[in-house]
C-alpha atoms as a PDB file:
ATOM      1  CA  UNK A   1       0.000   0.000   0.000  1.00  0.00           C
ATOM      2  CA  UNK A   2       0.985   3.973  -0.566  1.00  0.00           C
ATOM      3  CA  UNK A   3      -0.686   6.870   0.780  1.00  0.00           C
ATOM      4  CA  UNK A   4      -0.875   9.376  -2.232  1.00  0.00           C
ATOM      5  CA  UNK A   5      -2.610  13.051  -0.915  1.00  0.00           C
ATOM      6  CA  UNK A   6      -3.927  11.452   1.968  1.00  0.00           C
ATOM      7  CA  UNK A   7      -5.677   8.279   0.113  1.00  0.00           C
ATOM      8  CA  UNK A   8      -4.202   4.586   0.462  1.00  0.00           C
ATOM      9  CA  UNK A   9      -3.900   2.884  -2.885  1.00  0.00           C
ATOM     10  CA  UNK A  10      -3.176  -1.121  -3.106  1.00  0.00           C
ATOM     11  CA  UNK A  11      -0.211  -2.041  -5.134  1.00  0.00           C
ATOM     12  CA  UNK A  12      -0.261  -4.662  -7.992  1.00  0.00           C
ATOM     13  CA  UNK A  13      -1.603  -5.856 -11.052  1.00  0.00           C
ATOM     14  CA  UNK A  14      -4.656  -5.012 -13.247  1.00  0.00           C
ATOM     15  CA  UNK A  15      -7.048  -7.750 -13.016  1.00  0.00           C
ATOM     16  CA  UNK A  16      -6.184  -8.298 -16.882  1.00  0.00           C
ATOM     17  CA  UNK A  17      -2.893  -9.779 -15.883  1.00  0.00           C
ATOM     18  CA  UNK A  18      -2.945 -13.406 -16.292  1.00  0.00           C
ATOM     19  CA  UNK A  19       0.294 -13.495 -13.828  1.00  0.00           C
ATOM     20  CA  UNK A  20      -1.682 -12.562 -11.221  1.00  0.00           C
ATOM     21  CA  UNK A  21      -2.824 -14.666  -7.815  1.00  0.00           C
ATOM     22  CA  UNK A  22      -6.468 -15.384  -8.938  1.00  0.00           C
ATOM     23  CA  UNK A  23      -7.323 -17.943  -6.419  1.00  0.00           C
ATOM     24  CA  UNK A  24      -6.357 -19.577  -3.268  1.00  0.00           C
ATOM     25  CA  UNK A  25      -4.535 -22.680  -5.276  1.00  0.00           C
ATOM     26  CA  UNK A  26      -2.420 -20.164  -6.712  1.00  0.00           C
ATOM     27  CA  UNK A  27      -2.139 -18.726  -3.746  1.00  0.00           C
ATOM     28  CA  UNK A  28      -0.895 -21.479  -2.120  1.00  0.00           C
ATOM     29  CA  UNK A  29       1.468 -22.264  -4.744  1.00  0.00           C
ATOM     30  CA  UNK A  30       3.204 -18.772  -4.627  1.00  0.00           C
ATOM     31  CA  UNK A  31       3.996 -19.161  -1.154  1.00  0.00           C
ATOM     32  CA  UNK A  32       5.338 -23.160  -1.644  1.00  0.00           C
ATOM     33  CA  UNK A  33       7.785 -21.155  -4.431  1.00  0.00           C
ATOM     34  CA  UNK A  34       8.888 -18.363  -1.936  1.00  0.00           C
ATOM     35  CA  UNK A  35       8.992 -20.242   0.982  1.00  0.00           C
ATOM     36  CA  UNK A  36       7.834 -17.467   2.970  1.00  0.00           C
ATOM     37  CA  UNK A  37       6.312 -13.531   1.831  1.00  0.00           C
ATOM     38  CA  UNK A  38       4.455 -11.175   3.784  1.00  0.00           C
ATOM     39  CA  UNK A  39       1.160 -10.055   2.451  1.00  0.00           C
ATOM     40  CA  UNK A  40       1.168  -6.426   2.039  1.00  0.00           C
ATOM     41  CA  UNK A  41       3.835  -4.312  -0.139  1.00  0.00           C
ATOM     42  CA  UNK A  42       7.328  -3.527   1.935  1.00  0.00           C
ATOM     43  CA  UNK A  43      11.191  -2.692   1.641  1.00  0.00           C
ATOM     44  CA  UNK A  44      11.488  -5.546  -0.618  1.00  0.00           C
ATOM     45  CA  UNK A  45      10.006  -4.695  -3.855  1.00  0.00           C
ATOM     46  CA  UNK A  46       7.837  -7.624  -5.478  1.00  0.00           C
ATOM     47  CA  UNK A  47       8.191  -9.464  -2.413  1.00  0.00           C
ATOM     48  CA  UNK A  48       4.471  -9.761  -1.198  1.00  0.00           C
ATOM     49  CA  UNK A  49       0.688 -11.129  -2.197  1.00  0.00           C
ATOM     50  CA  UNK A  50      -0.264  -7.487  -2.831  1.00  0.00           C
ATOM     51  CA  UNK A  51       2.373  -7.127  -5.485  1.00  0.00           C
ATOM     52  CA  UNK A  52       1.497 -10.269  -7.139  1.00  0.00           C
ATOM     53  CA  UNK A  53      -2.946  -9.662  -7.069  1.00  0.00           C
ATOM     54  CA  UNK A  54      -4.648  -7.324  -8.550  1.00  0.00           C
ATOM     55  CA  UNK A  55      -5.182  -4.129  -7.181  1.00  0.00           C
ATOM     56  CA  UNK A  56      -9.172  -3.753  -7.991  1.00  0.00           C
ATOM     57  CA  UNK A  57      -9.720  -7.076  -6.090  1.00  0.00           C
ATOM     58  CA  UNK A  58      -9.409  -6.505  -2.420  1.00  0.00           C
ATOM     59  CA  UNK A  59     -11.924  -6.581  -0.187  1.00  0.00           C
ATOM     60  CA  UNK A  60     -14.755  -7.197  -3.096  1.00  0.00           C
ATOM     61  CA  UNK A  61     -15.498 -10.613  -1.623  1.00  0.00           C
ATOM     62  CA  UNK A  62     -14.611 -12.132  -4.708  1.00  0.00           C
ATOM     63  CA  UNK A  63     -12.500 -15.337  -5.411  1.00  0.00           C
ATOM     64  CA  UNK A  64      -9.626 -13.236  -6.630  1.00  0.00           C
ATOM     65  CA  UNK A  65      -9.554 -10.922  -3.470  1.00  0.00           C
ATOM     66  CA  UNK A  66      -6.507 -11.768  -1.193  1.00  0.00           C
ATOM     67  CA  UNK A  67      -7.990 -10.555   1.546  1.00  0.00           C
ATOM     68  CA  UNK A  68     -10.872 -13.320   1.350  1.00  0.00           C
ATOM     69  CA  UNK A  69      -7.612 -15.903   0.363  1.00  0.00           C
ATOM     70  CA  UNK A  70      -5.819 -15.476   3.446  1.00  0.00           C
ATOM     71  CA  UNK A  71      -8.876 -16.761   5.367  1.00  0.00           C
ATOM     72  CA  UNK A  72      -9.135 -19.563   3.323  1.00  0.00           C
ATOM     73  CA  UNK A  73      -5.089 -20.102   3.608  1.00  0.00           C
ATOM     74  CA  UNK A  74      -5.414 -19.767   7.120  1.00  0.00           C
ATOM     75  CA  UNK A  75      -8.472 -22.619   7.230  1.00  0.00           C
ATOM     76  CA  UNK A  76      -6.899 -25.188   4.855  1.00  0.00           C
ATOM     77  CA  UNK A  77      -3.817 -24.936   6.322  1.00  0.00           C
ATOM     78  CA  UNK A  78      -1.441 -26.030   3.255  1.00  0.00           C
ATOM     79  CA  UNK A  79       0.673 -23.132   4.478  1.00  0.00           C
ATOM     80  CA  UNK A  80       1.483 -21.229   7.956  1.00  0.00           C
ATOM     81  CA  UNK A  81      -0.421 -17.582   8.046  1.00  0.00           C
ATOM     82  CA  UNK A  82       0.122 -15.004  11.102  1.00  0.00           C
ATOM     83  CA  UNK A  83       1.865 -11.893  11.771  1.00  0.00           C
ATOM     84  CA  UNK A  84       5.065 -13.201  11.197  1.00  0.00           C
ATOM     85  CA  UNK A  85       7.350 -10.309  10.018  1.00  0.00           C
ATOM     86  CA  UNK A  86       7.791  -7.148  12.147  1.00  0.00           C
ATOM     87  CA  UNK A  87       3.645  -7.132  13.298  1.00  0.00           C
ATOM     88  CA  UNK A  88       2.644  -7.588  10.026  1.00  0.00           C
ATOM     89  CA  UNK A  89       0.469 -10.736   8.044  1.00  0.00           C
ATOM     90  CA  UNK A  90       2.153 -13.012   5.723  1.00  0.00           C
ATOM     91  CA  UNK A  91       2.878 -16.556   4.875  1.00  0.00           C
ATOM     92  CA  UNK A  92       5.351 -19.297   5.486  1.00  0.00           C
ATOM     93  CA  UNK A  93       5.344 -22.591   3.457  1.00  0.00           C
ATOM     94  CA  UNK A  94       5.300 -25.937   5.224  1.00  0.00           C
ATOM     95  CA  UNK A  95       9.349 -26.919   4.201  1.00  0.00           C
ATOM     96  CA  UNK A  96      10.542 -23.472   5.619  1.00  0.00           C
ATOM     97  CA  UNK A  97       8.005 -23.597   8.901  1.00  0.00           C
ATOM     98  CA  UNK A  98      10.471 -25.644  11.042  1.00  0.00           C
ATOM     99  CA  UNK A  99      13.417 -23.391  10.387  1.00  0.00           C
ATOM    100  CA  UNK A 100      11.510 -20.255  11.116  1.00  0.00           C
ATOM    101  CA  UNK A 101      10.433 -22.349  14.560  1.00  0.00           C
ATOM    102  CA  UNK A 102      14.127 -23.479  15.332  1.00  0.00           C
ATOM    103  CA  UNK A 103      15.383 -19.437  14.241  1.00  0.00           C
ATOM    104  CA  UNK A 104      12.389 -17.805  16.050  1.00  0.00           C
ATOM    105  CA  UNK A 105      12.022 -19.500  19.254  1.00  0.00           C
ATOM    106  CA  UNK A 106      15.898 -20.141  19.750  1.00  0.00           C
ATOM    107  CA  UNK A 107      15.370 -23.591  20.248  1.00  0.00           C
ATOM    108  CA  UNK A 108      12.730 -23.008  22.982  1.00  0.00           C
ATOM    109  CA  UNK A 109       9.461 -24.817  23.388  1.00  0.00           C
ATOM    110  CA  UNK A 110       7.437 -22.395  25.383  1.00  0.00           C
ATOM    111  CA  UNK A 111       7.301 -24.015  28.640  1.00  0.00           C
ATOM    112  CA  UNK A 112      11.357 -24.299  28.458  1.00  0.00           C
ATOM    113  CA  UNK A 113      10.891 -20.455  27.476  1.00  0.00           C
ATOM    114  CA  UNK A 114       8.817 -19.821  30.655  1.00  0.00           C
ATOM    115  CA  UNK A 115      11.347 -21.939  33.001  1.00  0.00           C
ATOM    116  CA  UNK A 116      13.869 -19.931  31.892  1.00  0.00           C
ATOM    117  CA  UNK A 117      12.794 -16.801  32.851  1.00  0.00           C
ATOM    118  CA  UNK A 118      12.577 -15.312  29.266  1.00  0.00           C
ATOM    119  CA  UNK A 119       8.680 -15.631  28.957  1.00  0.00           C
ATOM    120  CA  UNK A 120       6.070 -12.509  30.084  1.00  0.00           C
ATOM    121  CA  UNK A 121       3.375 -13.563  32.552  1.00  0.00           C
ATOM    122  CA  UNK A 122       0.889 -12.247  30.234  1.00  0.00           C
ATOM    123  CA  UNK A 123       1.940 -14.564  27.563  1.00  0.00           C
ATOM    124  CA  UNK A 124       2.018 -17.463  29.409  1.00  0.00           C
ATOM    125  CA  UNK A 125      -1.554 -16.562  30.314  1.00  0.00           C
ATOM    126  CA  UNK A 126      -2.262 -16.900  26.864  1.00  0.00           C
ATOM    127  CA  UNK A 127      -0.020 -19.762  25.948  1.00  0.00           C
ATOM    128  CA  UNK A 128      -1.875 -21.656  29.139  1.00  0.00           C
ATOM    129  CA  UNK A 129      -5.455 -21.525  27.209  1.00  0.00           C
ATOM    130  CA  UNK A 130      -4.322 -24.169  24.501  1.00  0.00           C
ATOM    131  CA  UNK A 131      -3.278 -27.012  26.690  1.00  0.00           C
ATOM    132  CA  UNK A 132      -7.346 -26.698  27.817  1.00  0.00           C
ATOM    133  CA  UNK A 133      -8.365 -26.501  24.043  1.00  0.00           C
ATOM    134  CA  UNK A 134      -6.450 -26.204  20.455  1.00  0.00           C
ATOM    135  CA  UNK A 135      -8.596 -23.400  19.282  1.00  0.00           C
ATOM    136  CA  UNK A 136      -9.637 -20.359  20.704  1.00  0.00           C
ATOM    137  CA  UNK A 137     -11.346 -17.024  18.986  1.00  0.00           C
ATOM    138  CA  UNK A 138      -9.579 -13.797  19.836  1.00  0.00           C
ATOM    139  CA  UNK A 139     -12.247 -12.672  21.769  1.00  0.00           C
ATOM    140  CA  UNK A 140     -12.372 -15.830  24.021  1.00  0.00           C
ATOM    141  CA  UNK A 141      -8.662 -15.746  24.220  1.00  0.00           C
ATOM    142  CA  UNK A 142      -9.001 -12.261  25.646  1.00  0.00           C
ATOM    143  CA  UNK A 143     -11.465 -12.894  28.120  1.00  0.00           C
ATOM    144  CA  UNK A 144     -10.403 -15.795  29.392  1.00  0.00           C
ATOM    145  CA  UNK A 145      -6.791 -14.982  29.658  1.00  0.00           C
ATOM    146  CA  UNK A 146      -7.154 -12.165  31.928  1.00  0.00           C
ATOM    147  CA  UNK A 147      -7.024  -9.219  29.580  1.00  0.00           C
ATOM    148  CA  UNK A 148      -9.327  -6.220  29.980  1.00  0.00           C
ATOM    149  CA  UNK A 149     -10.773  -3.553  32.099  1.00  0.00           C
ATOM    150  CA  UNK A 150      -8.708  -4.543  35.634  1.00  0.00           C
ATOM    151  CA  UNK A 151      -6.523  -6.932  33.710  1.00  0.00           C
ATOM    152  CA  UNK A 152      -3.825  -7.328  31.651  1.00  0.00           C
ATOM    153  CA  UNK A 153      -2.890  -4.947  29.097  1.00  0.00           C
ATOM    154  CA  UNK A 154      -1.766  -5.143  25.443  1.00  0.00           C
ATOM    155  CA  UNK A 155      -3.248  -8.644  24.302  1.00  0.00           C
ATOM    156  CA  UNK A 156      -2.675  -7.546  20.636  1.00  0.00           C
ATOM    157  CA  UNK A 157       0.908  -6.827  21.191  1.00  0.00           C
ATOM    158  CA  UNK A 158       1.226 -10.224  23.873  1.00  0.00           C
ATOM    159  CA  UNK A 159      -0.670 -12.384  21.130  1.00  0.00           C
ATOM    160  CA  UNK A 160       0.875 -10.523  17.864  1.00  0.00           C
ATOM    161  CA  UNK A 161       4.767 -11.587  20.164  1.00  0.00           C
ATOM    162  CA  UNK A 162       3.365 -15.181  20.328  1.00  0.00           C
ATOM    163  CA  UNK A 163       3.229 -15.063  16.517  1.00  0.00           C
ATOM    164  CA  UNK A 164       6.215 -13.838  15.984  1.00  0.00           C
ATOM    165  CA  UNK A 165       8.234 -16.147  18.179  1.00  0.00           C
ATOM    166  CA  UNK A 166       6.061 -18.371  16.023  1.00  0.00           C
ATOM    167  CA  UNK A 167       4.117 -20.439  19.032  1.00  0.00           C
ATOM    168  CA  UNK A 168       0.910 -19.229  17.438  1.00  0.00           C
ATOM    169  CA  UNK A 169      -0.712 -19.631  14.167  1.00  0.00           C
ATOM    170  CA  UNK A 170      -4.322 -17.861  12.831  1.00  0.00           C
ATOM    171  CA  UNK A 171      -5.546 -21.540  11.725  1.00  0.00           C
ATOM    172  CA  UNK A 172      -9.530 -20.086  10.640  1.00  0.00           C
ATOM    173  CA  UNK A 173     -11.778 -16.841  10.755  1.00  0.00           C
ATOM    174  CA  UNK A 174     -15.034 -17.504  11.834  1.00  0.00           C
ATOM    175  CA  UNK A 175     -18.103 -15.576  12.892  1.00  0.00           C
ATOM    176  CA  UNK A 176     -18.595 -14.782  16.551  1.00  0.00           C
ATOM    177  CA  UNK A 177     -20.705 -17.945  18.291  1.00  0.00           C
ATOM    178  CA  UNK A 178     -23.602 -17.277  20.547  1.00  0.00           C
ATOM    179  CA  UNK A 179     -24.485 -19.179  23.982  1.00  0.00           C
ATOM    180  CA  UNK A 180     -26.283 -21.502  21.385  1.00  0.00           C
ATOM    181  CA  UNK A 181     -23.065 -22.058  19.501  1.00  0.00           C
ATOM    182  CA  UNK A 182     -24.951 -20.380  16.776  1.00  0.00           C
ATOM    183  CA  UNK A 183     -23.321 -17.988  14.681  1.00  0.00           C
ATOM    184  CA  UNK A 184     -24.195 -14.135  14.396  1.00  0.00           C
ATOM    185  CA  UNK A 185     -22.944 -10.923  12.932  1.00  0.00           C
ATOM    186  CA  UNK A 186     -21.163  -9.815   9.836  1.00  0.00           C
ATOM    187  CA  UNK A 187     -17.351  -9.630  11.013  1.00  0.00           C
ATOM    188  CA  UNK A 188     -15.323 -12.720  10.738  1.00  0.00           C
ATOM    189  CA  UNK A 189     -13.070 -13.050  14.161  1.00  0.00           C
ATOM    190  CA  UNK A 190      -9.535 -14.825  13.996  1.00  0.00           C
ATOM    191  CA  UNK A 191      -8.966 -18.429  15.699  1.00  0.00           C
ATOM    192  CA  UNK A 192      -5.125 -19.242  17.153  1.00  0.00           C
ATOM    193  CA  UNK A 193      -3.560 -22.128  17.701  1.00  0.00           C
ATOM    194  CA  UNK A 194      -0.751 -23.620  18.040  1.00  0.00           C
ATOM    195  CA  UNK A 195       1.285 -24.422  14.827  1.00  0.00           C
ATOM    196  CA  UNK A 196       1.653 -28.299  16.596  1.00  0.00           C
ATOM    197  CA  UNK A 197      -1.566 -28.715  16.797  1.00  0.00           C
ATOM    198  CA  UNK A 198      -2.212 -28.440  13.168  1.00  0.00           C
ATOM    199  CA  UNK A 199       1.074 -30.028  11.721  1.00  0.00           C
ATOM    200  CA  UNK A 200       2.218 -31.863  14.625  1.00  0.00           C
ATOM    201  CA  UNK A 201       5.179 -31.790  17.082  1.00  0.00           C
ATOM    202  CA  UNK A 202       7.885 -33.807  14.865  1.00  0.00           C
ATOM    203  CA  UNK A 203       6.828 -31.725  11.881  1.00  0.00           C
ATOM    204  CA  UNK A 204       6.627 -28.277  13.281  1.00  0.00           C
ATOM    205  CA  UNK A 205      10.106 -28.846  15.724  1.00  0.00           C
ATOM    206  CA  UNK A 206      11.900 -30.767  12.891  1.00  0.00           C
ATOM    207  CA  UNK A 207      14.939 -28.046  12.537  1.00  0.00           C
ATOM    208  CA  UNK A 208      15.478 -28.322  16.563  1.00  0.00           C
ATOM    209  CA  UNK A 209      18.461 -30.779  15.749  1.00  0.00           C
ATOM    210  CA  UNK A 210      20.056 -27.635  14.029  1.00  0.00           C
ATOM    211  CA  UNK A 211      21.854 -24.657  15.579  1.00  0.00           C
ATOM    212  CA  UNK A 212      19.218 -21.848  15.586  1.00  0.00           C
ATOM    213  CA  UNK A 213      21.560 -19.866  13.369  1.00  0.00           C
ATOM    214  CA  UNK A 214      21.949 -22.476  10.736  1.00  0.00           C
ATOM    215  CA  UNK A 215      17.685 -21.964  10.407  1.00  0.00           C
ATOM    216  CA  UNK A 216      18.686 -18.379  10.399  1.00  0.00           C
ATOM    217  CA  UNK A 217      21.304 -18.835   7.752  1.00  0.00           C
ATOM    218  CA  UNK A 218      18.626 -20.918   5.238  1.00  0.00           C
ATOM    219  CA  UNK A 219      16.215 -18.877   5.306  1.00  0.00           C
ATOM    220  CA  UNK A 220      18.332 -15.366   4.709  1.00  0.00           C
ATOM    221  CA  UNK A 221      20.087 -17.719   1.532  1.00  0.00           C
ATOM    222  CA  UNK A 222      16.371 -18.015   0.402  1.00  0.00           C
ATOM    223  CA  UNK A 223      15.145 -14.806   0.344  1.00  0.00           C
ATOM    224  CA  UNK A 224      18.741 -13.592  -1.517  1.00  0.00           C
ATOM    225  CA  UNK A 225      18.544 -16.551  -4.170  1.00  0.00           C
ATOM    226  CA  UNK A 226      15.105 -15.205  -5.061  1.00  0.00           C
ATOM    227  CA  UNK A 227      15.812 -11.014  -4.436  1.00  0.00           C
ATOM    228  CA  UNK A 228      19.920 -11.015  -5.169  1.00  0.00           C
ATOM    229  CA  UNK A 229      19.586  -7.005  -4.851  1.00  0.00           C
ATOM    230  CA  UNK A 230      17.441  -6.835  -1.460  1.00  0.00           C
ATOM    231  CA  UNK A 231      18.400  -4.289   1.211  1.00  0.00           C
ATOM    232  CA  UNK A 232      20.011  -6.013   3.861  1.00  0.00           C
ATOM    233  CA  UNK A 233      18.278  -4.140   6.514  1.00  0.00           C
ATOM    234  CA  UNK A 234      15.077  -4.971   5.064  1.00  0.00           C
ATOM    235  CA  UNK A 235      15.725  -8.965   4.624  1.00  0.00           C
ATOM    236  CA  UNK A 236      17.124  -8.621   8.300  1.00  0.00           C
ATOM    237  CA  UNK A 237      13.597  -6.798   9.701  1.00  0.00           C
ATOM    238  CA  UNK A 238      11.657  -9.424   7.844  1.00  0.00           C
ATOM    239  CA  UNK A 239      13.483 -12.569   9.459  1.00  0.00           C
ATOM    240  CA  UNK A 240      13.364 -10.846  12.582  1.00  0.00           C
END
């Protein structure tokens, strides 16, 4: 996105374009090819969803619109989707998950992160919820952990950590449920959970064997062999 005279415009294609992402199996493939790419525009020019979708489509509700995609990414789960890079949304394919695990958590299931000292109360309020249930809805996470009016503070910034250190995963954006379990309203609320409890322990913690800086190292030699001319900086910000 730019802001031109006080107006936000979307990057990308014209919906002419046949190169564009037009569905969520294209999607899907793009990130598998990358390995990882954030979904909005950044430092890294023509490294991100928006660049690669048509401009016209977001937020139309169509099958083309990336902003309807990401949900379904998020649901299927054929790749990882969260705010992985510097607070902001984007994917992470399934071979380049475990070395963003190893890199981001520095080896460190949570509890071992928590035993250690080098854990927040606030997260491990959060962290606590999914060894009741696997998925929780923002709002439920929220409430139940303790945020709120007399409560914690910052849940956005706790859970939006947890993502980054990459302990959570959205995995589906559903309606809000009633006491019935019946759905109501228009607005679609996230669900977290934990990127084990989608893909599985041995999957998700596969790179553990290696050095945390080796995961670093494959990953940076990714983003290079695909963007040979990228700002350092901005690589750097993205792997975090």
């Amino acid at each position: 996105m730019e802001k031109i005279d006080g107006i936000w415009y979307m990057k990308g294609l014209g919906r002419n374009d046949k190169s564009r992402i037009k569905n969520i199996d294209e999607l899907t493939a793009f990130v598998e090819t990358l390995g990882f790419v954030p979904l909005f525009a950044n430092d890294i020019e023509g490294f991100s969803v928006e660049e690669h979708s048509a401009a016209q489509s977001w937020w139309t509700g169509d099958d083309d619109d990336p902003w309807e995609m990401r949900e379904l990414a998020a649901a299927q789960h054929k790749v990882a989707y969260g705010k992985f890079f510097d607070g902001k949304a984007g994917f992470i394919s399934l071979s380049l998950l475990p070395d963003f695990v190893n890199y981001r958590r520095d080896g460190y299931d949570f509890d071992s992160l928590w035993e250690e000292g080098k854990a927040k109360l606030r997260q491990k309020k959060i962290m606590d919820l999914f060894t009741v249930r696997d998925e929780w809805f923002s709002y439920e996470m929220k409430k139940t952990a303790g945020f709120g009016k007399n409560g914690e503070k910052n849940f956005d910034g706790t859970a939006n950590a947890l993502m980054q250190q990459m302990y959570l995963v959205y995995c589906d954006f559903r309606k809000k449920l009633n006491k019935r379990g019946e759905e109501y309203g228009l607005m679609k609320c996230a669900k977290f959970c934990t990127p084990e409890s989608i893909w599985g322990y041995d999957t998700v913690c596969s790179a553990y064997s290696l050095d945390p800086q080796e995961s670093y190292e494959r990953i940076y030699s990714r983003i290079y062999k695909l963007f040979p001319t990228a700002d350092e900086k901005a690589v750097k910000k993205l792997i975090g």
